[in-house]
Protein backbone atom coordinates (compact mmCIF):
# COMPACT_ATOMS: atom_id res chain seq x y z
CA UNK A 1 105.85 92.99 96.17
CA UNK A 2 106.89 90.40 98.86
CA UNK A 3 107.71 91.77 101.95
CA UNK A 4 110.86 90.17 103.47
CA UNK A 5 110.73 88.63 107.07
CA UNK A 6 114.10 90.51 109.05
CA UNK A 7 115.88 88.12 110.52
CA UNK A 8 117.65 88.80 113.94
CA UNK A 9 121.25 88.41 114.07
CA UNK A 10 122.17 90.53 117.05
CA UNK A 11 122.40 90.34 120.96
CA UNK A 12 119.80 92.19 121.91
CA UNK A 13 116.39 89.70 123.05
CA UNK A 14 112.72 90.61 121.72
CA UNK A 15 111.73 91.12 124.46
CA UNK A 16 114.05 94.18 125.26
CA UNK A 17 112.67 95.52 122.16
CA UNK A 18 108.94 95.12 122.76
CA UNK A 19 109.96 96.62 126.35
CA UNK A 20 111.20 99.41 124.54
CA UNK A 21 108.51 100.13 122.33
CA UNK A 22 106.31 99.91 125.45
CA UNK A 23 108.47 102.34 127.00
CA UNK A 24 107.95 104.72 123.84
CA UNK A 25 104.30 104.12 124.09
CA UNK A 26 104.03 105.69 128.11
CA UNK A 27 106.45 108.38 126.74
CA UNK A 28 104.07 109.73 124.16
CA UNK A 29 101.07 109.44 126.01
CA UNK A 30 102.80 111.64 128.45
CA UNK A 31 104.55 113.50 126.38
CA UNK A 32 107.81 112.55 127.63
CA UNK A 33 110.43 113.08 125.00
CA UNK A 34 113.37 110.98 125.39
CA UNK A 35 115.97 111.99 122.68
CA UNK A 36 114.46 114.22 119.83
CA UNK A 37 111.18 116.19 119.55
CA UNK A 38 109.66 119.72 119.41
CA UNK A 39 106.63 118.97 121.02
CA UNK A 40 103.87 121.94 121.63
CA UNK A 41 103.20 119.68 124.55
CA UNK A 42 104.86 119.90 128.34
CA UNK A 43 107.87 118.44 127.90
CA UNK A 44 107.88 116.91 131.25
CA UNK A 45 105.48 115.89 134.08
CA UNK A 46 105.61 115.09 137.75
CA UNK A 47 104.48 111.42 137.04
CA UNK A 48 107.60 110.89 134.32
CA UNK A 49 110.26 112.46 136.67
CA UNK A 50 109.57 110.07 139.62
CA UNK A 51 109.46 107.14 137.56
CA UNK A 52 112.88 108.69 135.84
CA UNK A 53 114.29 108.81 139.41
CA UNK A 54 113.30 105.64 140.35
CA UNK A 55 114.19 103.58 137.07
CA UNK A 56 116.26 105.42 134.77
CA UNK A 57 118.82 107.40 136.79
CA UNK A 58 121.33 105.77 134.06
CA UNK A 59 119.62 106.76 130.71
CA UNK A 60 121.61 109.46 129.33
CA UNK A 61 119.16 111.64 127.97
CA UNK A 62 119.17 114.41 125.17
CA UNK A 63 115.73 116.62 124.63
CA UNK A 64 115.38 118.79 121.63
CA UNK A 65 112.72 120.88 122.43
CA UNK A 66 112.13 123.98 119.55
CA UNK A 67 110.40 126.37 122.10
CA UNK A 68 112.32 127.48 124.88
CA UNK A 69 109.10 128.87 126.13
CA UNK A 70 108.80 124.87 126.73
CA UNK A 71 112.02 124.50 128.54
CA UNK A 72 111.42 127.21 131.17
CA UNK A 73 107.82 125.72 131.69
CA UNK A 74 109.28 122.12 132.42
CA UNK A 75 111.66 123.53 134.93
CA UNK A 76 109.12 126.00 136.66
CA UNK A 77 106.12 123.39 136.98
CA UNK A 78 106.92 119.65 136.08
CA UNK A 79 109.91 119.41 138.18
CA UNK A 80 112.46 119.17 135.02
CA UNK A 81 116.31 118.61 136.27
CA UNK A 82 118.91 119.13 134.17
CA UNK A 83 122.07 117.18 134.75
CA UNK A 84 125.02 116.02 132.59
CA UNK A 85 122.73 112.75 132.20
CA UNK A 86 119.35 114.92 131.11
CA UNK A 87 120.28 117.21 128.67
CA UNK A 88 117.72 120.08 126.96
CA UNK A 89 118.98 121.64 123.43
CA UNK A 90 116.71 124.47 122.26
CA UNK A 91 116.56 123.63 118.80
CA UNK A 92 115.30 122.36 115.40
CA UNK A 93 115.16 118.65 116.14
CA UNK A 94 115.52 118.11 112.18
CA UNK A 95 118.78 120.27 112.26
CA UNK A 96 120.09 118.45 115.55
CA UNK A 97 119.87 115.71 113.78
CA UNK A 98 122.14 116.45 110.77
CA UNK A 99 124.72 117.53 113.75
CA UNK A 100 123.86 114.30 115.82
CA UNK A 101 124.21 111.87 112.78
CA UNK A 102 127.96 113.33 112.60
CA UNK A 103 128.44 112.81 116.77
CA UNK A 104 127.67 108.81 116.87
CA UNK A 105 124.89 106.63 117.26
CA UNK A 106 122.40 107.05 119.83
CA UNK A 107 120.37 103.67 121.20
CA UNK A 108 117.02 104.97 120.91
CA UNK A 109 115.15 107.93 119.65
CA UNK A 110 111.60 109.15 120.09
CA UNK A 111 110.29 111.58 118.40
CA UNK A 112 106.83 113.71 119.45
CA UNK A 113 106.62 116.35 117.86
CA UNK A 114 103.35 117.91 116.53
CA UNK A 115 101.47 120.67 115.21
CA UNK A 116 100.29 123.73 117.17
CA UNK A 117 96.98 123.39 115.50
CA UNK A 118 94.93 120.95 114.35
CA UNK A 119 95.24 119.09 111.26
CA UNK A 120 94.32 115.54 109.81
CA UNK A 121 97.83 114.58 110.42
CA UNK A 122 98.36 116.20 113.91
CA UNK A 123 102.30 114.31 114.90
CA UNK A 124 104.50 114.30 113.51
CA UNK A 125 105.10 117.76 111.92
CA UNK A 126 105.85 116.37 108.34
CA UNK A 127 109.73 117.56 108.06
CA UNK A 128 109.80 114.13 110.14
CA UNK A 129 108.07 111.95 107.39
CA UNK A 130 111.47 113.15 104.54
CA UNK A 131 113.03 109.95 103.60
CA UNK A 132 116.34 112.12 103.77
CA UNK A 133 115.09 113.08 107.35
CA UNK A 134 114.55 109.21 108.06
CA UNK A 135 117.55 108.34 106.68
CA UNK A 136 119.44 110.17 109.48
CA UNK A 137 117.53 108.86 112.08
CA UNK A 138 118.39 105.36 111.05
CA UNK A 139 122.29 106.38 110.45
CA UNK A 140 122.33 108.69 113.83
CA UNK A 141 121.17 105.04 115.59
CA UNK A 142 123.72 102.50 117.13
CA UNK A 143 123.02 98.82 114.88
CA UNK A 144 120.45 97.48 117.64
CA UNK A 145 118.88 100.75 117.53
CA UNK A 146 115.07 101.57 118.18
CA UNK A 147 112.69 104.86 116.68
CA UNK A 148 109.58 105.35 117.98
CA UNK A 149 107.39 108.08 116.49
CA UNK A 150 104.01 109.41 118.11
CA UNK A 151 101.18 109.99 115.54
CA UNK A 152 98.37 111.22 115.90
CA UNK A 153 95.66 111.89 113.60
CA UNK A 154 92.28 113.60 113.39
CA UNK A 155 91.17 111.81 110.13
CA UNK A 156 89.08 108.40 110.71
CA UNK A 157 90.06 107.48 107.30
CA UNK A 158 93.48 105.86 109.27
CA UNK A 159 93.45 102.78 107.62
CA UNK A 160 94.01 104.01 104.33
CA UNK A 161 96.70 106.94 105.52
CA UNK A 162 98.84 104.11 107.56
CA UNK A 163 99.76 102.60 104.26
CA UNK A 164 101.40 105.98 102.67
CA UNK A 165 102.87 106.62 106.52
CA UNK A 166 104.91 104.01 106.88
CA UNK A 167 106.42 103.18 103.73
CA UNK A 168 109.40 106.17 103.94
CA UNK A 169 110.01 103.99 107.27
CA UNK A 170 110.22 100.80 105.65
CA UNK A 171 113.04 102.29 103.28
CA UNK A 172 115.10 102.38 106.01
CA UNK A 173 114.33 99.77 108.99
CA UNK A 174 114.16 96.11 108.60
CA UNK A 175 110.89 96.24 110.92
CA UNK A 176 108.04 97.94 111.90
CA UNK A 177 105.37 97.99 113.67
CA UNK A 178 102.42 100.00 115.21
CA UNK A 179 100.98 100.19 118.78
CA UNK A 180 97.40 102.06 119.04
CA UNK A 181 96.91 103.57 121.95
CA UNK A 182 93.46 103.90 123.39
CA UNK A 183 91.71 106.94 123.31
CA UNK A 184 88.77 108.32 125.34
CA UNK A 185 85.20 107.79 123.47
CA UNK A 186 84.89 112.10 123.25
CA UNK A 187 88.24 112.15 121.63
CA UNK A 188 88.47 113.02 117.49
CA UNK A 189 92.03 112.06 117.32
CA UNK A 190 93.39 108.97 117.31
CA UNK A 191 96.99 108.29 118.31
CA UNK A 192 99.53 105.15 117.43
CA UNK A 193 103.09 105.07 118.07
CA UNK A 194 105.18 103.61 115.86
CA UNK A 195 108.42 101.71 116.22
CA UNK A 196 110.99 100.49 113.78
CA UNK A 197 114.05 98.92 114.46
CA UNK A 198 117.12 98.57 112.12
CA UNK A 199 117.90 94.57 112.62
């Protein structure tokens, strides 16, 4: 099957969308989540909140974090603020987002969210992966919307599992694309984020 080329018909430059998807790759390797996610991980760190002071005192923020355990963690020891501009929900991020899809469109969404063990496909937890769940990711995102997912997998055979991993994306966004990020030479995972856009 021919794969179309998207064509861009909106105000937005590529280069704010490469920025973007730059900006999603420093958010997963810090585990940083912007709009959705249930990471195991910190959700916050010291180095994220200056550069969120600094930069992004405008981005209105929403974190769905599934462990409040999480929350109170990111608030004791990273330095987390919550303001009407940085939101925390405790919840299912796949159930916020039948409720967000409902509320209007949000301009990006990153999703980290993984497994609290290991397994050959480590992030995302695979309720992320549904068509129907990608389907209201793309509808819960304004038309010059951006998704950027962190995966991560233990399995060298990634080559062959990209393939089967991003076609429920490519049902839904008009491009795609991945961005590995470099791991140490000890590590057994390896870790891409990937970023669609619906234009």
């Amino acid at each position: 099957m021919k794969k179309r080329v998207a064509r861009r018909n909106c105000s937005k430059p590529l280069w704010l969308s490469i920025l973007v998807g730059i900006l999603a790759v420093y958010a997963a390797y810090y585990k940083w989540e912007y709009i959705l996610g249930t990471s195991v991980h910190r959700l916050d760190d010291e180095e994220i909140n200056l550069l969120k002071k600094a930069l992004l005192e405008q981005i209105n923020l929403t974190t769905v974090e599934l462990d409040d355990t999480v929350l109170n963690l990111a608030l004791e020891h990273f330095q987390l603020k919550e303001n009407p501009n940085n939101r925390v929900i405790i919840k299912d991020g796949i159930d916020f987002l039948q409720q967000a899809e409902k509320k209007g469109a949000y301009k990006a969404i990153f999703i980290d969210t993984c497994y609290s063990d290991l397994r050959p496909l480590w992030c995302p937890v695979e309720g992320f992966l549904e068509s129907g769940t990608i389907e209201k990711i793309a509808h819960a995102l304004d038309d010059e919307g951006v998704l950027s997912v962190n995966f991560v997998t233990i399995s060298k055979k990634w080559k062959e599992v990209k393939e089967y991993l991003i076609e429920p994306f490519q049902k839904h966004f008009k491009s795609c694309f991945f961005v590995q990020i470099v791991q140490p030479a000890h590590s057994i995972a390896e870790q891409q984020v990937h970023t669609c856009t619906i234009y």
